[in-house]
Structure formats: C-alpha cells, structure tokens
N, C-alpha and C. Protein backbone atom coordinates (compact mmCIF):
# COMPACT_ATOMS: atom_id res chain seq x y z
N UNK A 1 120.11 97.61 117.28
CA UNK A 1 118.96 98.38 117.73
C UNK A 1 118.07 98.79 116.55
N UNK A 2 118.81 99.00 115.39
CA UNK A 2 118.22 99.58 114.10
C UNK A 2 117.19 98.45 113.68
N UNK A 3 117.58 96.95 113.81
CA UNK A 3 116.82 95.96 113.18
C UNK A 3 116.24 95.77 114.36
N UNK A 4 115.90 95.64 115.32
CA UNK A 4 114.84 95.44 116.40
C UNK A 4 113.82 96.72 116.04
N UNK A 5 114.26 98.03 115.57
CA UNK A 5 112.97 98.86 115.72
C UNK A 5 112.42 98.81 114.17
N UNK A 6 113.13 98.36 113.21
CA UNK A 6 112.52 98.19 111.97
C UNK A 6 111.36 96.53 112.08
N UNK A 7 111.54 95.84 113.00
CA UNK A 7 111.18 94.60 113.23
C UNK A 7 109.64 94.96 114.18
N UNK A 8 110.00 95.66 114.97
CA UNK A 8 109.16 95.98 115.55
C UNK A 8 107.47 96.91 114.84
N UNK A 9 108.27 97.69 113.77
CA UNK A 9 107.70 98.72 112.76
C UNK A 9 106.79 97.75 112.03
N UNK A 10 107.65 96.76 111.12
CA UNK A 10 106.65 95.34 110.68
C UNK A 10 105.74 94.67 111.34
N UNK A 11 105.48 94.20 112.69
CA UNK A 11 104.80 93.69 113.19
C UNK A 11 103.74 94.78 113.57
N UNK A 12 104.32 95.97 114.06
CA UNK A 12 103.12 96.72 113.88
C UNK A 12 102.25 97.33 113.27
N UNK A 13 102.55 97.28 112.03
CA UNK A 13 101.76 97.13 110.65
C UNK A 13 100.95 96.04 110.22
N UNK A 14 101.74 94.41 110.23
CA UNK A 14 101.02 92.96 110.73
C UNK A 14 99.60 93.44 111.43
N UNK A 15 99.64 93.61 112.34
CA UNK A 15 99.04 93.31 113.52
C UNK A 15 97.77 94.46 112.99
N UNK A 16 98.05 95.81 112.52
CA UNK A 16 96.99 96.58 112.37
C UNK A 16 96.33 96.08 111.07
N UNK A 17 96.92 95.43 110.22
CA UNK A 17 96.75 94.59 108.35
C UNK A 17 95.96 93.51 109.28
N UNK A 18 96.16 92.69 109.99
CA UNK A 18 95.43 91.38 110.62
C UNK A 18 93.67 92.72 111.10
N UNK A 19 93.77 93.46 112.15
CA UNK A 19 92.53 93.82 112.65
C UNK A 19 91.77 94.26 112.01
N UNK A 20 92.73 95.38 110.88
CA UNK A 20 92.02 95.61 109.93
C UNK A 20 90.72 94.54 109.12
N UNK A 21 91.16 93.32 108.67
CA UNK A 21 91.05 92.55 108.05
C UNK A 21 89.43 91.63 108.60
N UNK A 22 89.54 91.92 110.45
CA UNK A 22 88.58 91.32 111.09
C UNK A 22 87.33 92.28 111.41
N UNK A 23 87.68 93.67 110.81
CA UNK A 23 86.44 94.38 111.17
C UNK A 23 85.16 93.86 110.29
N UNK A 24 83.63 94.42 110.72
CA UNK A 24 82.80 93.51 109.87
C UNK A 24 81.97 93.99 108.40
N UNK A 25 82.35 95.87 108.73
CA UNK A 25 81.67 96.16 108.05
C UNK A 25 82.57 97.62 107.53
N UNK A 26 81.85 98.19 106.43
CA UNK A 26 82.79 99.35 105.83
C UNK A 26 82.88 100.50 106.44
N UNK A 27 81.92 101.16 107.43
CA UNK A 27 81.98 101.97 108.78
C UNK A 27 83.06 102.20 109.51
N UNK A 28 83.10 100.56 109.76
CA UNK A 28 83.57 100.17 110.82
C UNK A 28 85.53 100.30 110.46
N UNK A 29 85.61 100.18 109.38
CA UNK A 29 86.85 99.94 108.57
C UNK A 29 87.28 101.52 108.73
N UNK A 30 86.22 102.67 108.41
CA UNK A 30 86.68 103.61 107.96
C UNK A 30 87.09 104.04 109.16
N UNK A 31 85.90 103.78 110.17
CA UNK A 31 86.57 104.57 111.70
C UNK A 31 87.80 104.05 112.18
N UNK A 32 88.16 102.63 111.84
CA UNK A 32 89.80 102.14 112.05
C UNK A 32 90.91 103.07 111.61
N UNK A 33 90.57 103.23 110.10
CA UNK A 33 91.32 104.23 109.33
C UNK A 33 91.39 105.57 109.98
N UNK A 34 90.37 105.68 110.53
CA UNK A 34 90.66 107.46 110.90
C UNK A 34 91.07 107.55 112.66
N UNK A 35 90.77 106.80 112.85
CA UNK A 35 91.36 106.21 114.61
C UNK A 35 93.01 106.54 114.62
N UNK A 36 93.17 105.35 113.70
CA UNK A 36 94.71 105.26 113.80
C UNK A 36 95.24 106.34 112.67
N UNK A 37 94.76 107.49 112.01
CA UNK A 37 95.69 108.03 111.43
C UNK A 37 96.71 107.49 110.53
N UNK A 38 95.70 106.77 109.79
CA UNK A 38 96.45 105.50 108.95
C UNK A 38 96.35 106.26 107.45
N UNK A 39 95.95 106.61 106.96
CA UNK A 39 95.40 107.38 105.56
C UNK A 39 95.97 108.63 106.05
N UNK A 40 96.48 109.62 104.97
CA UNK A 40 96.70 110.92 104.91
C UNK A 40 95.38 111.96 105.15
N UNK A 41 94.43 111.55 104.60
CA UNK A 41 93.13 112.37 104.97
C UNK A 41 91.65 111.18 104.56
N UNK A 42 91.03 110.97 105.67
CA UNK A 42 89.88 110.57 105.54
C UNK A 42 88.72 111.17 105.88
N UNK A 43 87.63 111.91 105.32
CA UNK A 43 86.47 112.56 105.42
C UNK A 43 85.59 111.63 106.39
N UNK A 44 84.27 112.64 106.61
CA UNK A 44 83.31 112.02 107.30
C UNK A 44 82.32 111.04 106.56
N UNK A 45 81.37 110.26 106.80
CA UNK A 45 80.60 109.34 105.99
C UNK A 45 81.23 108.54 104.81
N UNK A 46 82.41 108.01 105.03
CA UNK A 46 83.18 106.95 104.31
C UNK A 46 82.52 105.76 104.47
N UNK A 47 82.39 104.75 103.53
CA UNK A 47 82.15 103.39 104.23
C UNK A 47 83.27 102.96 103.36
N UNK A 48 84.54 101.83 103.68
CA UNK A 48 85.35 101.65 103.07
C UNK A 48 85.19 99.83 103.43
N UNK A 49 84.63 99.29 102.46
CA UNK A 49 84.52 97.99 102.54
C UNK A 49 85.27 96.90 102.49
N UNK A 50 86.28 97.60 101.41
CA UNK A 50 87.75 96.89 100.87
C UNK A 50 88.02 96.39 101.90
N UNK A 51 88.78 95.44 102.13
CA UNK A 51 89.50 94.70 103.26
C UNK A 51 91.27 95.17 102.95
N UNK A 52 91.07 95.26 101.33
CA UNK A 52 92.40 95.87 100.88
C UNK A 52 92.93 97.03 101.52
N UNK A 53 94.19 97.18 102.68
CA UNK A 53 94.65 97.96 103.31
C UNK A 53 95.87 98.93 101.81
N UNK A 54 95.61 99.99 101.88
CA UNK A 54 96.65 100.82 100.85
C UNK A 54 98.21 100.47 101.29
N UNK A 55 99.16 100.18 100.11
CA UNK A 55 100.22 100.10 100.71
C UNK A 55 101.32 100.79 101.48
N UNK A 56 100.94 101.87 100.52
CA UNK A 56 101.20 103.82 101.00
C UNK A 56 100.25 104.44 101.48
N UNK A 57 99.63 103.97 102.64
CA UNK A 57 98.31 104.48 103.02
C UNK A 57 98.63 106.36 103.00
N UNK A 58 99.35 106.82 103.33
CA UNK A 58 99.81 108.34 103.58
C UNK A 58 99.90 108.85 102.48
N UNK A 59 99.74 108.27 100.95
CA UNK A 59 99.59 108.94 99.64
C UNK A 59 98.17 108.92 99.20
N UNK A 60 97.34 108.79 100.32
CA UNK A 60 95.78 108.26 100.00
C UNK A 60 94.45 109.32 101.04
N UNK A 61 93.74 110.43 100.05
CA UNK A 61 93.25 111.36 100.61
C UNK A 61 91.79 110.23 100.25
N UNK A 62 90.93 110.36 101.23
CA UNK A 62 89.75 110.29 100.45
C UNK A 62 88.77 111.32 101.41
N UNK A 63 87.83 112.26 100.99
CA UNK A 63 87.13 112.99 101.43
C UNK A 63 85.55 112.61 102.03
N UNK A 64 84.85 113.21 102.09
CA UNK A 64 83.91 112.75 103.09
C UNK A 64 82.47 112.11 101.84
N UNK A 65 81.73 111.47 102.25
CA UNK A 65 80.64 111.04 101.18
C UNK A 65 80.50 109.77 100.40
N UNK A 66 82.11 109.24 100.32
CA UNK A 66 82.05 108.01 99.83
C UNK A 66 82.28 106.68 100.16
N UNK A 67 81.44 105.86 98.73
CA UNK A 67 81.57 104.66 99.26
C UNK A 67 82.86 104.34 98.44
N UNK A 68 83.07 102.80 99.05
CA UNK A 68 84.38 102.00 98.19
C UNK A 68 83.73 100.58 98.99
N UNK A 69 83.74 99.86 97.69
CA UNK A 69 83.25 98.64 97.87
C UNK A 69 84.07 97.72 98.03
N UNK A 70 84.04 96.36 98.02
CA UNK A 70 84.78 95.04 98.19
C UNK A 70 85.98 95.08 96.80
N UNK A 71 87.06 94.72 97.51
CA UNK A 71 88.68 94.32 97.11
C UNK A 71 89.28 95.46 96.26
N UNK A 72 88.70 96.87 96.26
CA UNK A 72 89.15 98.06 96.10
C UNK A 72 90.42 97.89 96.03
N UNK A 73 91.96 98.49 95.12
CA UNK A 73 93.27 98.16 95.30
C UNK A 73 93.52 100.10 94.65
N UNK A 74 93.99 100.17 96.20
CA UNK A 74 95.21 101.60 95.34
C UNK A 74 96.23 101.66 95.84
N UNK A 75 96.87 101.55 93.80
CA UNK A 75 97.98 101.46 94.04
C UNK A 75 98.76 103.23 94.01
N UNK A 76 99.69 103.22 94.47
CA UNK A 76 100.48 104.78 94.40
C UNK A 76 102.34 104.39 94.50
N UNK A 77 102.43 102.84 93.97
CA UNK A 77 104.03 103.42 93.49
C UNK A 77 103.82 101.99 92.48
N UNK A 78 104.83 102.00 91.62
CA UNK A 78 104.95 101.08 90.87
C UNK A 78 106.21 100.33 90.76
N UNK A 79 107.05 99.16 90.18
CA UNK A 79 108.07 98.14 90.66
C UNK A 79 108.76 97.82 89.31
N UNK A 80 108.59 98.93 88.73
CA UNK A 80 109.22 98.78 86.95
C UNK A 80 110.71 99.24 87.34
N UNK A 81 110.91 99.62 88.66
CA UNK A 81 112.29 99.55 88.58
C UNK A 81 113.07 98.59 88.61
N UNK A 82 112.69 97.16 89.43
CA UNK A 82 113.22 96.00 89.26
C UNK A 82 113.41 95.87 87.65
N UNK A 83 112.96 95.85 87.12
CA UNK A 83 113.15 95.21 85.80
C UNK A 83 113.74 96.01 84.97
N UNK A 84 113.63 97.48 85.11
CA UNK A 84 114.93 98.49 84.37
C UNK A 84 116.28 98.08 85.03
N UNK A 85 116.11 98.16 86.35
CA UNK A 85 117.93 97.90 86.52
C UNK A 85 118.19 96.90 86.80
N UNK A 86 117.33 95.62 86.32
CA UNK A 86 118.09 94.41 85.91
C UNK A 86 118.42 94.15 84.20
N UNK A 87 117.99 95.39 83.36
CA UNK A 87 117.99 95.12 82.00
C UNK A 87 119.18 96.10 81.44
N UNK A 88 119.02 96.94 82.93
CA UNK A 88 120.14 98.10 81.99
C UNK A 88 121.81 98.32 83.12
N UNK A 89 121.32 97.57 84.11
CA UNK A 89 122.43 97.48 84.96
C UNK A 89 123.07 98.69 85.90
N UNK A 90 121.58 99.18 85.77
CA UNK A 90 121.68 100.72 86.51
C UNK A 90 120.44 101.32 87.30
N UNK A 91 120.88 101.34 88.56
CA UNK A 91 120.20 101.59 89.44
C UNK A 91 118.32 102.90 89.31
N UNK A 92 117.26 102.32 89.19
CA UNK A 92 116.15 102.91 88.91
C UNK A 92 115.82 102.95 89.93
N UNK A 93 114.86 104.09 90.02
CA UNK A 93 113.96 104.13 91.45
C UNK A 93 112.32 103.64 91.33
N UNK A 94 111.74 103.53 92.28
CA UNK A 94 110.16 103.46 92.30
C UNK A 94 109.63 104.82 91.88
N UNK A 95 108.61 104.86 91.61
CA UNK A 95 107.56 106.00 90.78
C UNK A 95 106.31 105.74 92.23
N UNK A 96 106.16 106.82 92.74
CA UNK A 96 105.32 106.91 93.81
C UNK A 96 104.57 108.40 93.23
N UNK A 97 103.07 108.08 93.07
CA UNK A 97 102.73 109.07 93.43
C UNK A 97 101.57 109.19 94.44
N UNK A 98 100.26 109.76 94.63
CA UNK A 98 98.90 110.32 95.55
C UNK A 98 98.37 110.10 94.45
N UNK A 99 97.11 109.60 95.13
CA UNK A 99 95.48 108.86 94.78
C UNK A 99 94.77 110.24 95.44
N UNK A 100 93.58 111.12 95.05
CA UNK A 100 92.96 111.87 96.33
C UNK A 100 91.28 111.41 95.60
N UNK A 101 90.43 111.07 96.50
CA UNK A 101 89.41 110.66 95.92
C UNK A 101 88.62 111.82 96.70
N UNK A 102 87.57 112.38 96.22
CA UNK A 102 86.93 113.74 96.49
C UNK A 102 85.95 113.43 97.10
N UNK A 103 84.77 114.59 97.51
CA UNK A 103 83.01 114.20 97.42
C UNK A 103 82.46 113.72 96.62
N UNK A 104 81.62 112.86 97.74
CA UNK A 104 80.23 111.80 96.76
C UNK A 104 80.47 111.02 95.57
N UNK A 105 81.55 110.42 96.20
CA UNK A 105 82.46 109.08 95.21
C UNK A 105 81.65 107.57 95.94
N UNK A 106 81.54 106.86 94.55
CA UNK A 106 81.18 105.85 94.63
C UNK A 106 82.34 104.85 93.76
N UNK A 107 83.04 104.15 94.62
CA UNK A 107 84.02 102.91 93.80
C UNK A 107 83.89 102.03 93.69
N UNK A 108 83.29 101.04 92.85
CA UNK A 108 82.82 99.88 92.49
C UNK A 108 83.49 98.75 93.13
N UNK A 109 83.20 97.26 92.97
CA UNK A 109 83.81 96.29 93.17
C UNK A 109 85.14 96.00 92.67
N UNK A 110 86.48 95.65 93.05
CA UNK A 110 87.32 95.10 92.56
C UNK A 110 87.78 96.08 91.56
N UNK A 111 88.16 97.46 91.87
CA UNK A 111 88.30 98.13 91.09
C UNK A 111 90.35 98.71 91.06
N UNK A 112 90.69 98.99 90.50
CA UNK A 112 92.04 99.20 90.84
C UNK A 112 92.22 101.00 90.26
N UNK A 113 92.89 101.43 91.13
CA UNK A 113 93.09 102.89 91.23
C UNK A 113 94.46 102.84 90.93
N UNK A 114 95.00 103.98 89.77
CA UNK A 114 96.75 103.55 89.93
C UNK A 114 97.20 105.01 90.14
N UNK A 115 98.71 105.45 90.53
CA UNK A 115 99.08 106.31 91.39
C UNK A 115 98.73 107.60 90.37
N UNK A 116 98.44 108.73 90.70
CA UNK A 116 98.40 110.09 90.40
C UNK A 116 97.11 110.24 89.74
N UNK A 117 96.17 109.36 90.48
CA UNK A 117 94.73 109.51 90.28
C UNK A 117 93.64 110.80 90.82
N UNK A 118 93.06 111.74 90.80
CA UNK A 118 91.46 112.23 91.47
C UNK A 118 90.41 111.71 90.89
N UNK A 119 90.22 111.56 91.61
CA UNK A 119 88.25 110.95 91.28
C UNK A 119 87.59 111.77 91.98
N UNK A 120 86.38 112.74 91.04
CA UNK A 120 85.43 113.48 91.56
C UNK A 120 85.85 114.86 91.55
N UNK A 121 84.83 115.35 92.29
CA UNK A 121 83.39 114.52 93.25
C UNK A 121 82.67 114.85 92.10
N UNK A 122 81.32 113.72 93.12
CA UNK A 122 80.15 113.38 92.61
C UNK A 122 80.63 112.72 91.00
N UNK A 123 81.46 111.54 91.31
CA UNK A 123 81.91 110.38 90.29
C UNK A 123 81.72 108.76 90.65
N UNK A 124 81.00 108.36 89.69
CA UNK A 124 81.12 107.05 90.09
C UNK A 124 82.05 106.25 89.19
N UNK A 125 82.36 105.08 89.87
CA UNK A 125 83.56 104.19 89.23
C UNK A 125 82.87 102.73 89.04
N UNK A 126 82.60 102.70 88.40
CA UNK A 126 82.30 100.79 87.77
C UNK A 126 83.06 99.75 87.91
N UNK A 127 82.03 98.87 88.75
CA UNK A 127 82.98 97.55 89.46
C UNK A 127 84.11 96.99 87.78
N UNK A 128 85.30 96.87 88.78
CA UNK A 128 85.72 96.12 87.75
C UNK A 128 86.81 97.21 86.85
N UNK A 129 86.84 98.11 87.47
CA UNK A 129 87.59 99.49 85.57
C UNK A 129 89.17 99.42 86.98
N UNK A 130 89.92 99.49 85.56
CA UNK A 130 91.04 100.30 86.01
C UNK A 130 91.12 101.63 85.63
N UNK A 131 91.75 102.20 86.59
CA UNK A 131 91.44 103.68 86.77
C UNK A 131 92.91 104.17 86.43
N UNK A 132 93.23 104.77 85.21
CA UNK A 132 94.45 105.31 84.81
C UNK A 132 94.72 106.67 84.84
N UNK A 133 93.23 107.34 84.62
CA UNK A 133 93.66 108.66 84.70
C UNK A 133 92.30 109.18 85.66
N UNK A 134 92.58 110.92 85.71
CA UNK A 134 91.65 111.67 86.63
C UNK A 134 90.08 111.12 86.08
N UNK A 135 89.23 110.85 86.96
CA UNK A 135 87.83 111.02 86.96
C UNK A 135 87.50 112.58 87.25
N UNK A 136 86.70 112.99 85.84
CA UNK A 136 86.58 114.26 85.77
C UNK A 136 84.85 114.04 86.83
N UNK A 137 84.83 115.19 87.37
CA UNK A 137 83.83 115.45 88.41
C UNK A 137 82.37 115.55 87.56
N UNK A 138 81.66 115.00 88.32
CA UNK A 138 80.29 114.60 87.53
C UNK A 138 80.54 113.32 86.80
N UNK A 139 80.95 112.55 87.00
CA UNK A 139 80.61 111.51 85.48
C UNK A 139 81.00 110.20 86.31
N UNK A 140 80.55 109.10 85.44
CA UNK A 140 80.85 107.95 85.31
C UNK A 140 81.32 107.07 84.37
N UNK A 141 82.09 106.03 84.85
CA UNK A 141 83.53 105.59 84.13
C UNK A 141 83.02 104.06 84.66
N UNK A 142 83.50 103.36 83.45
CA UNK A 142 84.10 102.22 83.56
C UNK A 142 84.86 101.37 82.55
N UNK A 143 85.42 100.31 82.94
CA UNK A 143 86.38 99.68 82.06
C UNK A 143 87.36 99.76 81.89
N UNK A 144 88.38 99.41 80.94
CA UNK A 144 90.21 99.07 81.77
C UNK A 144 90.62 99.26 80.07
N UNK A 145 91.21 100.46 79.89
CA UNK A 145 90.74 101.61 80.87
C UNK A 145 89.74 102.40 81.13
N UNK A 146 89.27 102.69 82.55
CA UNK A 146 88.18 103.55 82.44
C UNK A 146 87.67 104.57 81.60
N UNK A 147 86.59 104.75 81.28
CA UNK A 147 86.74 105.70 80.42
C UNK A 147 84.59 106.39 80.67
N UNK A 148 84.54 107.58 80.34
CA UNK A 148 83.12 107.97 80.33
C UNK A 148 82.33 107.33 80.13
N UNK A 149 80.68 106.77 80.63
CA UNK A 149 80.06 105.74 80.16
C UNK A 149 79.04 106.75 80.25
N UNK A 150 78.78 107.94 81.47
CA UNK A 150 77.38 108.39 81.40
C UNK A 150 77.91 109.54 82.34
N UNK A 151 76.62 110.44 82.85
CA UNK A 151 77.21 111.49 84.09
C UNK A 151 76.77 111.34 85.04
N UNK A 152 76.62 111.86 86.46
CA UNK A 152 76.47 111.62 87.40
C UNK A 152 75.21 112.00 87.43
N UNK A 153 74.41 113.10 87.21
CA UNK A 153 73.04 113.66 86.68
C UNK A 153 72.05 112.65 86.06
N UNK A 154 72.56 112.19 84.98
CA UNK A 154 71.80 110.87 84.62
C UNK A 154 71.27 109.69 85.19
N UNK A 155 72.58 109.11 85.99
CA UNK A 155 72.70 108.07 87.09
C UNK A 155 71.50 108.45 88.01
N UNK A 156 71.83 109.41 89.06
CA UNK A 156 70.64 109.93 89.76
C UNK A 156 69.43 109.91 89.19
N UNK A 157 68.87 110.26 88.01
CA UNK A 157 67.60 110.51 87.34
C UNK A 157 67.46 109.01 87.38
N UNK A 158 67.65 107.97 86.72
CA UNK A 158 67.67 106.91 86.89
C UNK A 158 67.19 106.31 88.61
N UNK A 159 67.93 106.55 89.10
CA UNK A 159 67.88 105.79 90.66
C UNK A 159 66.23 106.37 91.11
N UNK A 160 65.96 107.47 90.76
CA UNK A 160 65.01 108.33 91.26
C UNK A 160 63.87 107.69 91.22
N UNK A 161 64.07 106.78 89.97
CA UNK A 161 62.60 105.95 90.03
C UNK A 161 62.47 104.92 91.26
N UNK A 162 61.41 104.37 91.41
CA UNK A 162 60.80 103.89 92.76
C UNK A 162 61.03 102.61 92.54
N UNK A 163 62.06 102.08 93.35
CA UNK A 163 61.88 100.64 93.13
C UNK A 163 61.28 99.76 93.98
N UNK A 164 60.83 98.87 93.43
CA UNK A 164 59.09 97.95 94.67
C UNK A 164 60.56 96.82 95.31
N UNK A 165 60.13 97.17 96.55
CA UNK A 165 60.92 95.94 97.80
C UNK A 165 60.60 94.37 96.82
N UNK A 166 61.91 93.70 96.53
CA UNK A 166 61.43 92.54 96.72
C UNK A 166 60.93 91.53 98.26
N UNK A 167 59.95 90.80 97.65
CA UNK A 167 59.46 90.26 99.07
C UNK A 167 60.19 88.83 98.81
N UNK A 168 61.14 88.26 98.26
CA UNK A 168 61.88 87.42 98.15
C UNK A 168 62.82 86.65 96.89
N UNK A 169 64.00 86.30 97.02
CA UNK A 169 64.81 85.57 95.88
C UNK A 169 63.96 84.84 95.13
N UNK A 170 63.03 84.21 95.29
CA UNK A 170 62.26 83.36 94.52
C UNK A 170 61.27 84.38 93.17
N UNK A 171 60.92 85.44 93.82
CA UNK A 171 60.48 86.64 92.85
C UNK A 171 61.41 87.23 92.32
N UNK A 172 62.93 87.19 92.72
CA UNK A 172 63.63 88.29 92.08
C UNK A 172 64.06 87.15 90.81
N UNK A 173 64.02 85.97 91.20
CA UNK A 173 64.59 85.21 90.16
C UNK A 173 63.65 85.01 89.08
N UNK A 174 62.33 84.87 89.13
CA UNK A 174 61.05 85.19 88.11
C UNK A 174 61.08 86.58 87.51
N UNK A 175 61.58 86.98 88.15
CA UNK A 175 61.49 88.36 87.07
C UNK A 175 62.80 88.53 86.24
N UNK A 176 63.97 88.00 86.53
CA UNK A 176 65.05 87.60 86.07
C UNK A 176 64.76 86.97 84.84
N UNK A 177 64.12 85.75 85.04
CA UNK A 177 63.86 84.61 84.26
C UNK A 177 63.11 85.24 82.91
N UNK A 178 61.81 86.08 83.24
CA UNK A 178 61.27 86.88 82.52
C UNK A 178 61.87 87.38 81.43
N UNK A 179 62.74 88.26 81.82
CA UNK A 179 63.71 88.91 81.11
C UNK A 179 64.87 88.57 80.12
N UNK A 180 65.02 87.10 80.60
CA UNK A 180 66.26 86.47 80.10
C UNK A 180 65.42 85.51 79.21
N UNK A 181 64.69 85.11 78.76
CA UNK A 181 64.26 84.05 78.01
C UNK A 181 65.10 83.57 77.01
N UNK A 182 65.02 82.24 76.79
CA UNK A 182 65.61 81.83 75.35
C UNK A 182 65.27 81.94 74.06
C-alpha cells in the first residue's frame, strides 16, 4: 500500500511538472502556482516565466511585484552528500535550505538562485549571475558570483528616459549597425 501511494505521489507531481510546462505565459504559470498551493508563499502580480518548476517548491517564498524570466533555477538543497559518504564511508545528509524573494524583484534570464538566498525588494538580478548570497534591497547584481553592479534608483533614472517605439527589425538593426561599426 506504501508503494502504490508513494507511486501515486510521483505521478502526481509528473502530471502537475507536464501542465506546468504547457502553460503559455508567466501569469499564467504564476496563477498555476498559487491555484495549487505549490510554492510556500506566492504574492500578487508575479509573472513567473521559468518553465523551471522548484524542486522544493515549499522552501520557495516569492512576494508580490515580481518578475522571473525564462529557465530561472532555485535551487534549496544540495547533493554533496553523495560524494562525502562515498569518500568517507559515513553516512551525510542533504543541506536544504529557503530561497524568499521579496517586493519589486526582477530575475533575469537563466539565472540560478542557491539555497539560503533573499533577494530584495526592489532588486534586480542579471540574466545569467549566480546568486550565492542575500541581494541586499535596492541594488543590482550580476555575475557568478553575483555581486553589486549599480542600485535600483539608478536603474529607474535610466529607464525614465523615453524610448521611441521601434516601427520595425529592419530599423532596430540600422541602428545596431550604427553603433557597432568596424
């Protein structure tokens, strides 16, 4: 009976990892997440784009305001025990800890979060950084390891300027071209 309901437990994880996987957009992902009570705490106005489902979803707060972009990975336990107690012949455990990502977080592309992380609020994360330690609130980070690049104040002042609609790829690539000369 024990392995029929642990069997059963897997497939129903499968099956929510498969739908997950078919939603279309990061909205749409987050309202999955907060439907099923899949995450320990998810805020309002999430867009969670990742297709990457958490493995410990229940060690994973994220609060209301942010984004998280494409192939996002948080991790919250690590597997260095295999390799201690095959070196020392004595039984190690996993290292699990909580990720809590705050207000008005922005997480870059392909970014990896590792366990006993906060980020924020009002922090952005740069596609691409591994994230080893706390993102102190206000600032922005990137690189592996992440580390301060600018603050969140700045970023904004920046964005503030007006940017003209492109009216097509063929202009965005001339002005590209512009810029890049040989």
């Amino acid at each position: 009976m024990k392995k029929l309901k642990n069997l059963m437990k897997r497939y129903q994880i499968f099956v929510r990892k498969f739908w997950f996987q078919l939603l279309k957009n990061g909205f749409s992902r987050a309202d999955y997440l907060r439907k099923h009570d899949i995450l320990a705490e998810i805020g309002e106005n999430v867009y969670f784009y990742s297709r990457i489902m958490p493995a410990d979803p229940k060690l994973l707060k994220i609060h209301s305001n942010v984004s998280i972009a494409t192939n996002v990975r948080f991790v919250n336990h690590d597997r260095i025990d295999v390799v201690l107690s095959g070196m020392f012949d004595k039984k190690y455990g996993k290292k699990y800890d909580c990720i809590e990502i705050m207000d008005n977080v922005f997480i870059g592309a392909d970014v990896i979060v590792l366990p006993g992380v906060k980020i924020g609020p009002n922090a952005i994360v740069g596609a691409g950084s591994v994230v080893t330690h706390d993102v102190l609130p206000g600032t922005v980070v990137g690189g592996s390891p992440a580390r301060k690049i600018a603050s969140f104040d700045e970023t904004i002042e920046k964005r503030l300027k007006p940017v003209k609609p492109v009216s097509s790829p063929e202009k965005l690539w001339a002005e590209f071209n512009k810029k890049h000369k040989d």
